[in-house]
PDB file of N, CA and C in Angstrom:
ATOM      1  N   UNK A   1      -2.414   7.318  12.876  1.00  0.00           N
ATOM      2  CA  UNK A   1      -3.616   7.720  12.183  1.00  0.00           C
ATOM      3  C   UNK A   1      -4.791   6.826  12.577  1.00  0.00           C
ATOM      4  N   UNK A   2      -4.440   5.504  12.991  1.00  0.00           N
ATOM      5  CA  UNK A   2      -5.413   4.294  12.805  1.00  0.00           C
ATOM      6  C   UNK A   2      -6.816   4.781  12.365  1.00  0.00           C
ATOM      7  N   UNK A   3      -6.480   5.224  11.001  1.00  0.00           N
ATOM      8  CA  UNK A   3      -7.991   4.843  10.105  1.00  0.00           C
ATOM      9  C   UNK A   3      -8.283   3.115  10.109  1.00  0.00           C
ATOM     10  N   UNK A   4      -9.784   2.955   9.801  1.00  0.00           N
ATOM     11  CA  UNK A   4      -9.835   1.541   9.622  1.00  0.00           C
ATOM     12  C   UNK A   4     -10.120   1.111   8.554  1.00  0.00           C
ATOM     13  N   UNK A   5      -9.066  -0.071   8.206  1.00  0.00           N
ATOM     14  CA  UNK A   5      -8.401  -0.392   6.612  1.00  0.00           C
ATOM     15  C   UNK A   5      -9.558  -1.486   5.798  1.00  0.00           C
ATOM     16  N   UNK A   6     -10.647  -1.212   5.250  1.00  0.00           N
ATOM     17  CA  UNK A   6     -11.185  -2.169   4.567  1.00  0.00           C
ATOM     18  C   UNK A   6      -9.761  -3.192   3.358  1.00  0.00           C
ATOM     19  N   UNK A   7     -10.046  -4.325   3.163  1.00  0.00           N
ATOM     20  CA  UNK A   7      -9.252  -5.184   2.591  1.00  0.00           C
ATOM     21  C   UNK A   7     -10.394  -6.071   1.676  1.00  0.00           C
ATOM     22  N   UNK A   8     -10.132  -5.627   0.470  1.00  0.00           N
ATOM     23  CA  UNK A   8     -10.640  -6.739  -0.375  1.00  0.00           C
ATOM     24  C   UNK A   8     -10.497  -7.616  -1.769  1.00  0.00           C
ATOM     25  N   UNK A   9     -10.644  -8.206  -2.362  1.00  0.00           N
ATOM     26  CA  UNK A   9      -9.450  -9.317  -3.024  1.00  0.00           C
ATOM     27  C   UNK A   9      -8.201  -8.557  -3.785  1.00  0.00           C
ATOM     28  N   UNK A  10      -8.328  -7.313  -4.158  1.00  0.00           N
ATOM     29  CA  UNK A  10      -7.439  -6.500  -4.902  1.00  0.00           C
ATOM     30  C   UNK A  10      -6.957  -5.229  -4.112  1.00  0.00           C
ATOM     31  N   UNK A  11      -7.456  -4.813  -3.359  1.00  0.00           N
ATOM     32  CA  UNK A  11      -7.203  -3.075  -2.189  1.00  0.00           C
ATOM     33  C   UNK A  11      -7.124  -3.149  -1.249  1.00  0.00           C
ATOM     34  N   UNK A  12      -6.789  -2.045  -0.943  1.00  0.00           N
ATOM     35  CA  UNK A  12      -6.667  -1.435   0.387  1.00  0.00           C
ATOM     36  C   UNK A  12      -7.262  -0.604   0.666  1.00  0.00           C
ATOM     37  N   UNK A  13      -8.677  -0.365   1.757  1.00  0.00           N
ATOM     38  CA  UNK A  13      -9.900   1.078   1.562  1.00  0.00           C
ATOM     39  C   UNK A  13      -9.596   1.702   2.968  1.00  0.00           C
ATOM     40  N   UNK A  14      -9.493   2.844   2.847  1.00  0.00           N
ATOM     41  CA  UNK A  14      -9.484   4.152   3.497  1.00  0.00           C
ATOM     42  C   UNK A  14     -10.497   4.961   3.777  1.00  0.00           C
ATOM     43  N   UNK A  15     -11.703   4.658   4.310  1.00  0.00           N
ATOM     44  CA  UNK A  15     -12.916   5.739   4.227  1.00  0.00           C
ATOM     45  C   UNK A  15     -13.228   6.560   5.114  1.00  0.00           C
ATOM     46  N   UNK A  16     -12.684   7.824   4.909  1.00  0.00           N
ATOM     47  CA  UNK A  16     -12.441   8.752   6.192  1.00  0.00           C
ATOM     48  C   UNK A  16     -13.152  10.201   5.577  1.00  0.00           C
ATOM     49  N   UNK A  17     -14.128  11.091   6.347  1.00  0.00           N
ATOM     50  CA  UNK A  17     -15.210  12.271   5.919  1.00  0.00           C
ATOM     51  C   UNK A  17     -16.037  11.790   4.567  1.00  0.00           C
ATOM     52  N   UNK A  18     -16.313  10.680   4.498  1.00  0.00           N
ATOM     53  CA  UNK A  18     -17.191  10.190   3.431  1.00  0.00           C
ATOM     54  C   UNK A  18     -16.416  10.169   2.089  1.00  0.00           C
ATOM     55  N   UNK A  19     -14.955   9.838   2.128  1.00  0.00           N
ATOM     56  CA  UNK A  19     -14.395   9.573   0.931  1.00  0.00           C
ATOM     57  C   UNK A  19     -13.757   8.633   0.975  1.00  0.00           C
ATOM     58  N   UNK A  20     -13.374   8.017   0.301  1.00  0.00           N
ATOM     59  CA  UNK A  20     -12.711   6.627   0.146  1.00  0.00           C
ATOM     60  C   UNK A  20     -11.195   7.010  -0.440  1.00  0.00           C
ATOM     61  N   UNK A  21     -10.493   6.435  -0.020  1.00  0.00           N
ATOM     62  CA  UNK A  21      -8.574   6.731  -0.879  1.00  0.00           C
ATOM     63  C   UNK A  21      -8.285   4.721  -0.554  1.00  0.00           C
ATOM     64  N   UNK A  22      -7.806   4.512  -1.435  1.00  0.00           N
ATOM     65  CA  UNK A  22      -7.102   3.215  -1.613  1.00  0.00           C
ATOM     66  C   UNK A  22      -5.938   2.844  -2.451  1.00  0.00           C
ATOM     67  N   UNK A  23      -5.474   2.086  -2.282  1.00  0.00           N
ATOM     68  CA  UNK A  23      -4.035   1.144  -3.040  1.00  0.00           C
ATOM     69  C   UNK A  23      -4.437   0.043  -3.590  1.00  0.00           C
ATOM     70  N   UNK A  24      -4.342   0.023  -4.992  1.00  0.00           N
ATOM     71  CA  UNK A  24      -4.658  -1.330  -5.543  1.00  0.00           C
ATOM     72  C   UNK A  24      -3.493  -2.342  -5.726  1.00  0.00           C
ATOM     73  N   UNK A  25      -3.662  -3.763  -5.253  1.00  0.00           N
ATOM     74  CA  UNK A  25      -2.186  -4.725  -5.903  1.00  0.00           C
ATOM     75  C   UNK A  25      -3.050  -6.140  -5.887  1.00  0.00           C
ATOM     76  N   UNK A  26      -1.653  -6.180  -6.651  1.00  0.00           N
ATOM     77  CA  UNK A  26      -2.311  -7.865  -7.092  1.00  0.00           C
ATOM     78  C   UNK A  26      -1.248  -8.653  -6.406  1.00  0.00           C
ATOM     79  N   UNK A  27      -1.891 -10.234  -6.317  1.00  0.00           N
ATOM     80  CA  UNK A  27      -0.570 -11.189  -5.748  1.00  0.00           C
ATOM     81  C   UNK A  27      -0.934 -12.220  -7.216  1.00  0.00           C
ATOM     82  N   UNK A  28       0.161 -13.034  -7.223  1.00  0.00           N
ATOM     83  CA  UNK A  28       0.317 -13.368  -8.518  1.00  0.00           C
ATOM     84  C   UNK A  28      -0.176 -15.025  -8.043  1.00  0.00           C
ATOM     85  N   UNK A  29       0.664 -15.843  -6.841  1.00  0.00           N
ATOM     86  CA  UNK A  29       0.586 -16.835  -6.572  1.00  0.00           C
ATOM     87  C   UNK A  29       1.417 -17.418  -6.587  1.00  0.00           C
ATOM     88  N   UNK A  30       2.718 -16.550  -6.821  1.00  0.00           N
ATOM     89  CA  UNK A  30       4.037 -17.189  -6.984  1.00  0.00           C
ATOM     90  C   UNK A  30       4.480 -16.918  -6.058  1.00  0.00           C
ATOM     91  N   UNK A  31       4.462 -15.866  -4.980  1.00  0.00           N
ATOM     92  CA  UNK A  31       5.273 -15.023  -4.182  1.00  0.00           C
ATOM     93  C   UNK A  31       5.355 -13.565  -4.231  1.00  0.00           C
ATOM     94  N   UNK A  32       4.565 -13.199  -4.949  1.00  0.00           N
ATOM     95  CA  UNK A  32       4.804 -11.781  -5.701  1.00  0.00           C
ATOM     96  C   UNK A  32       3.457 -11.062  -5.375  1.00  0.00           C
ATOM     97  N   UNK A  33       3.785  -9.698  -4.973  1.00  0.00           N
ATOM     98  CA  UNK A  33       2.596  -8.511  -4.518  1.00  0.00           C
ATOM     99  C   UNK A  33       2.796  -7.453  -5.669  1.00  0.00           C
ATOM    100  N   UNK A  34       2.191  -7.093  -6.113  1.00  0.00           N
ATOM    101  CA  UNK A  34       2.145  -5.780  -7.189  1.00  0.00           C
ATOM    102  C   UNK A  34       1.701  -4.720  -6.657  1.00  0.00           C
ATOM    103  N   UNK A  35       2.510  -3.365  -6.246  1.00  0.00           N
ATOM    104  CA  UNK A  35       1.454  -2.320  -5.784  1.00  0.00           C
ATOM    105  C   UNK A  35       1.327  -1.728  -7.341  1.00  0.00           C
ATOM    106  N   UNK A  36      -0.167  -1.727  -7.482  1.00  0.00           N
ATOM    107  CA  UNK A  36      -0.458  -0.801  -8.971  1.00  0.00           C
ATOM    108  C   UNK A  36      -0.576   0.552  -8.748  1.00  0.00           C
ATOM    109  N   UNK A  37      -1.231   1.119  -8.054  1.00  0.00           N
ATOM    110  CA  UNK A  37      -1.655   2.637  -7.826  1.00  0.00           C
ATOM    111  C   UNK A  37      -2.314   2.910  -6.528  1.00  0.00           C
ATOM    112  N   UNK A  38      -1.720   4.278  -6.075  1.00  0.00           N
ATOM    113  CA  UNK A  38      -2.302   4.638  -4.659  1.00  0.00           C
ATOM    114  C   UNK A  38      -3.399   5.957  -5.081  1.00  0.00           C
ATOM    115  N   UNK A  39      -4.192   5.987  -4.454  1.00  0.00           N
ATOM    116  CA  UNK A  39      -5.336   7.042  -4.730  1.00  0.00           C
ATOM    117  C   UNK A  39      -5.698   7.837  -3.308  1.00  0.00           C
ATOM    118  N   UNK A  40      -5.541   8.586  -3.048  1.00  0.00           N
ATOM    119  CA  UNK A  40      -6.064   9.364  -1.756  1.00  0.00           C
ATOM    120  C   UNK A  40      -6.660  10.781  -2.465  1.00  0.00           C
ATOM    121  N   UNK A  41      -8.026  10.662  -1.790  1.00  0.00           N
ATOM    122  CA  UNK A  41      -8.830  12.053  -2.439  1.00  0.00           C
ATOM    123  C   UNK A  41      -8.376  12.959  -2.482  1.00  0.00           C
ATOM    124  N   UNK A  42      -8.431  14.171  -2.666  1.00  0.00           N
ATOM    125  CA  UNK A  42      -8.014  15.227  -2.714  1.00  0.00           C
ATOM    126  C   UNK A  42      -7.726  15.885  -1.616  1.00  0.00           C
ATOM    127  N   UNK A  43      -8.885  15.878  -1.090  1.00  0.00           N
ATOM    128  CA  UNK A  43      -9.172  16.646   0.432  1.00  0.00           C
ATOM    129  C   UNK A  43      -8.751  16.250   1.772  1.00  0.00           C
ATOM    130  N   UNK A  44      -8.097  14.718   1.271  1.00  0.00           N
ATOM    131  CA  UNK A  44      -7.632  14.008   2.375  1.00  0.00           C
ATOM    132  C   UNK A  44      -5.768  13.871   2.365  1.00  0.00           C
ATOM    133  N   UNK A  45      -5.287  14.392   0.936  1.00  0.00           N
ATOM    134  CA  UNK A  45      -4.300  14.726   0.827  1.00  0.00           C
ATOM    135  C   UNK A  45      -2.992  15.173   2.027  1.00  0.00           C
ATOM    136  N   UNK A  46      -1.871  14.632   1.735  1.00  0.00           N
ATOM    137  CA  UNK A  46      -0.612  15.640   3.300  1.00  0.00           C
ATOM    138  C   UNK A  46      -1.160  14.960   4.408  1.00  0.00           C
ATOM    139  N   UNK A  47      -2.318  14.164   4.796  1.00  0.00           N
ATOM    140  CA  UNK A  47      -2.863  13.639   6.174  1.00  0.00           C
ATOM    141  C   UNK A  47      -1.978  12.275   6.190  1.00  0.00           C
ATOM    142  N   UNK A  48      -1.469  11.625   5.678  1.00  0.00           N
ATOM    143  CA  UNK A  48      -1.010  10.350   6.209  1.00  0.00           C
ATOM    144  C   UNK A  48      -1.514   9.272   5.528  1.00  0.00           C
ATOM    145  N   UNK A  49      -2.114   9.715   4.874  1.00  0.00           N
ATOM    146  CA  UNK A  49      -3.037   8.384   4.351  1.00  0.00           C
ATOM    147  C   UNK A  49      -2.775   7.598   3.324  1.00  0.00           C
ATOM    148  N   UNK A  50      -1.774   7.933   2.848  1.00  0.00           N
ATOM    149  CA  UNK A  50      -1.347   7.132   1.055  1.00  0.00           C
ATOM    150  C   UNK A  50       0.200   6.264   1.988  1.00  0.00           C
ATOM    151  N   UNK A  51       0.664   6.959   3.005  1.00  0.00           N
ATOM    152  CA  UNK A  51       1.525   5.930   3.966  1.00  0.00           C
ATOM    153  C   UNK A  51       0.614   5.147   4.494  1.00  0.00           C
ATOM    154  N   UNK A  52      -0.138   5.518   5.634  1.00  0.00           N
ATOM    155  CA  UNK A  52      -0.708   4.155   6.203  1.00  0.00           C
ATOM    156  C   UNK A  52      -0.906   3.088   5.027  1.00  0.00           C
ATOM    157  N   UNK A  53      -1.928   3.804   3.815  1.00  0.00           N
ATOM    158  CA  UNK A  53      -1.792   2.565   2.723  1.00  0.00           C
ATOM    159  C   UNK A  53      -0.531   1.908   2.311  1.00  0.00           C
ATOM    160  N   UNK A  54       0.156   2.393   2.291  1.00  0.00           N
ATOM    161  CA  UNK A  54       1.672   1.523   1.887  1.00  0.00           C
ATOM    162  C   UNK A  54       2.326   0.566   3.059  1.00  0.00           C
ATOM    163  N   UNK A  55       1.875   1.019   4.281  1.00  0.00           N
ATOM    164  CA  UNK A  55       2.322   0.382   5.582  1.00  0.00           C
ATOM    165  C   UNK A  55       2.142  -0.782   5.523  1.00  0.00           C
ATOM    166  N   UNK A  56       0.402  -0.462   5.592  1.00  0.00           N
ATOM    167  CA  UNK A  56      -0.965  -1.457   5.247  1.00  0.00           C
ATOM    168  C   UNK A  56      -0.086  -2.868   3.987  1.00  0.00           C
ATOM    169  N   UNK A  57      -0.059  -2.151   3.237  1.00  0.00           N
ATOM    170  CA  UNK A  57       0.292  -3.282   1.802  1.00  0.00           C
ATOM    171  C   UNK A  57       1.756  -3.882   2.473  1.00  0.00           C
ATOM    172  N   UNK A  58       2.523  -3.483   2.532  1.00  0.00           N
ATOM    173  CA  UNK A  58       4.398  -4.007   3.272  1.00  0.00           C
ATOM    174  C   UNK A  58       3.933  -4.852   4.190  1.00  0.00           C
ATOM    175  N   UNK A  59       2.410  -4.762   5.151  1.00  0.00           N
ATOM    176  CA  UNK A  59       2.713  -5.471   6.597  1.00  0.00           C
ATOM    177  C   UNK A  59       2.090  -6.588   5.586  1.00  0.00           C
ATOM    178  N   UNK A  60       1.130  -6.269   4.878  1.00  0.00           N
ATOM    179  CA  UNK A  60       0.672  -7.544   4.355  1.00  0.00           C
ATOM    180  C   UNK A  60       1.506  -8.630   3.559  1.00  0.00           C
ATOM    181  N   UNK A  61       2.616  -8.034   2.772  1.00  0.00           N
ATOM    182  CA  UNK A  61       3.408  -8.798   2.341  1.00  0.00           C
ATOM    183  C   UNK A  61       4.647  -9.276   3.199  1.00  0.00           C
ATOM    184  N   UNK A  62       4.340  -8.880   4.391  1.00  0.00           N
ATOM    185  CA  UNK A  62       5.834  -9.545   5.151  1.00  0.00           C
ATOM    186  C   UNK A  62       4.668 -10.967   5.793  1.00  0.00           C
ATOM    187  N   UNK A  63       3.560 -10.404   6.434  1.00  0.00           N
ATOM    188  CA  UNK A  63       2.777 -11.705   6.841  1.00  0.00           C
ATOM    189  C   UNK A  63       2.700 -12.659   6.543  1.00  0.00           C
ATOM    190  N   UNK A  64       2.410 -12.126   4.719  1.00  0.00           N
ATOM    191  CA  UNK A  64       2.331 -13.242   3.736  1.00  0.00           C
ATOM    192  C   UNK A  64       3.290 -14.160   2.760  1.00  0.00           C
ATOM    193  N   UNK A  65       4.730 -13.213   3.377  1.00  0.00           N
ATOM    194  CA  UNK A  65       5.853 -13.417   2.515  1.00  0.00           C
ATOM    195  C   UNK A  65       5.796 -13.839   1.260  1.00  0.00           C
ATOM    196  N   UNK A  66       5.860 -12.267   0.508  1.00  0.00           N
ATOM    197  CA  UNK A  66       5.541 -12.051  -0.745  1.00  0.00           C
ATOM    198  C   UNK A  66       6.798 -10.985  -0.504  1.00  0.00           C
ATOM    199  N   UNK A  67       7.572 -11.088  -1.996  1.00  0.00           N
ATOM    200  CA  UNK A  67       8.180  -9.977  -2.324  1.00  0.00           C
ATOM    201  C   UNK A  67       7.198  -8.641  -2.918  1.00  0.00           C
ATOM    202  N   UNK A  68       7.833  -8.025  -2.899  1.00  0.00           N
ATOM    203  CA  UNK A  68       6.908  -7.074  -3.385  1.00  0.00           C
ATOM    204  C   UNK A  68       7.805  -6.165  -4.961  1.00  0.00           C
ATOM    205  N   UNK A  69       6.688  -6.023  -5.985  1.00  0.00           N
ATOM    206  CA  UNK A  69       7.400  -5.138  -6.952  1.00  0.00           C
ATOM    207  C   UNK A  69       6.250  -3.563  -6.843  1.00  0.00           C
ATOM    208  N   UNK A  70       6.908  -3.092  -6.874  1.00  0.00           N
ATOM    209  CA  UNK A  70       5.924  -1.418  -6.839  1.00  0.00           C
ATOM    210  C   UNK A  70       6.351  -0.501  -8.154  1.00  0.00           C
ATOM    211  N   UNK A  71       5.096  -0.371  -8.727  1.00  0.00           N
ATOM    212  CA  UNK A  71       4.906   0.131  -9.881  1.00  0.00           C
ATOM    213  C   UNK A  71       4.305   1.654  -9.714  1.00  0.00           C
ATOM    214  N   UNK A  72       3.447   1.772  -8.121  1.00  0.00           N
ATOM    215  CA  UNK A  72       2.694   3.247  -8.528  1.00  0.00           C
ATOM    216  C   UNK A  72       3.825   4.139  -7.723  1.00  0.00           C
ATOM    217  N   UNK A  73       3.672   5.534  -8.819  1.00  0.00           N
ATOM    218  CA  UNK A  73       4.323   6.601  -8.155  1.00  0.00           C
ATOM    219  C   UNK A  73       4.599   6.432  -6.642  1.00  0.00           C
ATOM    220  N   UNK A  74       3.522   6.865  -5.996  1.00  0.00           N
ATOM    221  CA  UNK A  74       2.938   7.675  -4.742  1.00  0.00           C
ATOM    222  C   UNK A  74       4.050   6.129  -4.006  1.00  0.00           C
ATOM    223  N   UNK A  75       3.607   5.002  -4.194  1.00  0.00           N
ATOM    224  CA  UNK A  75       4.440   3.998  -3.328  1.00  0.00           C
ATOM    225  C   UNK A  75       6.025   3.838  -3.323  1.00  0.00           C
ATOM    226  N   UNK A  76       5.964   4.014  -4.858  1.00  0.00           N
ATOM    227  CA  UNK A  76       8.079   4.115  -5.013  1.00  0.00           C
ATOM    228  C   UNK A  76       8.460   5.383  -4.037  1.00  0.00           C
ATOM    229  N   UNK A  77       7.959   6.461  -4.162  1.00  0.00           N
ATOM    230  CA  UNK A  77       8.266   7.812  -3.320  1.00  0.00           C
ATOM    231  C   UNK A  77       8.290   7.449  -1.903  1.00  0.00           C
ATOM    232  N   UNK A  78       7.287   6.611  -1.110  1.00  0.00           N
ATOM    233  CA  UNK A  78       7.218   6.475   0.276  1.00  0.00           C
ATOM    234  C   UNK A  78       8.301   5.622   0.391  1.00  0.00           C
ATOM    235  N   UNK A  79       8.404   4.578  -0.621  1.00  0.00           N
ATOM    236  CA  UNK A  79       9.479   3.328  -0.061  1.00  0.00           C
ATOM    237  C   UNK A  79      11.111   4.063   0.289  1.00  0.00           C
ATOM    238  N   UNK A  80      11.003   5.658  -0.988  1.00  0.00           N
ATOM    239  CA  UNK A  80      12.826   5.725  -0.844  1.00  0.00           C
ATOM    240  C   UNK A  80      12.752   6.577   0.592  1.00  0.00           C
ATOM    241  N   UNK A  81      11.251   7.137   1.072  1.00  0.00           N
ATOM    242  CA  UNK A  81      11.445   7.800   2.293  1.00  0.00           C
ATOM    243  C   UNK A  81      11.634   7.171   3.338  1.00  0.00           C
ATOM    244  N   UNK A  82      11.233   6.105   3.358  1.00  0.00           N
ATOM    245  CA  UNK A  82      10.972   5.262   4.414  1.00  0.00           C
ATOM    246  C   UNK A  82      12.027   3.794   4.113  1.00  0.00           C
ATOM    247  N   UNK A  83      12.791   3.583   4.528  1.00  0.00           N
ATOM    248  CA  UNK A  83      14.212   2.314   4.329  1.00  0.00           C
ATOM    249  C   UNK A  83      13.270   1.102   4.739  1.00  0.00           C
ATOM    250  N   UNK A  84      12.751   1.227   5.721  1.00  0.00           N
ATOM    251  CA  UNK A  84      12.189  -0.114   6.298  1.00  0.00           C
ATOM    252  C   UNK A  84      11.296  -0.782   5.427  1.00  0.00           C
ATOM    253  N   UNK A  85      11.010  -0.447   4.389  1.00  0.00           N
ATOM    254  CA  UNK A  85      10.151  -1.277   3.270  1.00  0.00           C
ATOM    255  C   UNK A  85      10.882  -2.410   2.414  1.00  0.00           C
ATOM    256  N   UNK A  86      12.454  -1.744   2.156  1.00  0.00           N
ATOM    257  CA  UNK A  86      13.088  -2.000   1.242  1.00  0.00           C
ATOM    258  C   UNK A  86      13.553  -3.659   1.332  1.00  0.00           C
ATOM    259  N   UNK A  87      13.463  -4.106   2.563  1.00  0.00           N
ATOM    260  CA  UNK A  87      13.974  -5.156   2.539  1.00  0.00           C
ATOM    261  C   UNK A  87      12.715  -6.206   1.585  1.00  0.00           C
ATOM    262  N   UNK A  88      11.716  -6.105   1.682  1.00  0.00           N
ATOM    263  CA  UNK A  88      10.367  -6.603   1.153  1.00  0.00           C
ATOM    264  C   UNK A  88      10.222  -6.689  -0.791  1.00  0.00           C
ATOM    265  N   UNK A  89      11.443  -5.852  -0.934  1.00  0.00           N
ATOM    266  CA  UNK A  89      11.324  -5.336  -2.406  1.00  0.00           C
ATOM    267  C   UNK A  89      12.162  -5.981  -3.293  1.00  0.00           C
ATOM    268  N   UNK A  90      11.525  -6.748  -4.267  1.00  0.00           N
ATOM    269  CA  UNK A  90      12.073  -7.833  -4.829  1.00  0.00           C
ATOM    270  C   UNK A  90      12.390  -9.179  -4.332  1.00  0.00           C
ATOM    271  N   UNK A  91      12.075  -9.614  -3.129  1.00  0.00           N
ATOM    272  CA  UNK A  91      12.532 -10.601  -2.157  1.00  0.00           C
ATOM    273  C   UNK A  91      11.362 -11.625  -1.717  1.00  0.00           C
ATOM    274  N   UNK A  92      11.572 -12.775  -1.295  1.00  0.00           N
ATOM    275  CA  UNK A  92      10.415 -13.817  -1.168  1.00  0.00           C
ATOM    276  C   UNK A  92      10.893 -14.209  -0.013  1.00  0.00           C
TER     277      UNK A  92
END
């Protein structure tokens, strides 16, 4: 897809046909990433874009070695599609 990923102290931004879709998480400071909620507009929906955001958030927590806990829908759904996340989940 390589959209280009704005990053800022809390998200992940997606701004593609003048709409914005993002993933919000928090890091705690212990080791720990929170995905809270994924948002992709409407219209940008089925394109790829709520994965790249989850990609986006996993690469960041392996960089940063952070376990990760995932709380929003849209991210638990990609993680059981996708195995290669799983190792990241719950783990430091």
């Amino acid at each position: 897809m390589n959209n280009s990923i704005k990053v800022t102290k809390s998200r992940f931004e997606i701004e593609q046909d003048g709409q914005i879709s993002y993933l919000e998480f928090e890091t705690d400071g212990h080791g720990w990433m929170t995905i809270w909620h994924t948002e992709v507009a409407e219209s940008l929906r089925g394109k790829g874009i709520g994965l790249e955001l989850v990609t986006t958030a996993f690469q960041y927590a392996k960089e940063n070695s952070l376990g990760v806990d995932v709380i929003c829908p849209l991210a638990k759904h990609l993680v059981e599609k996708h195995p290669e996340f799983k190792p990241l989940l719950g783990n430091k």
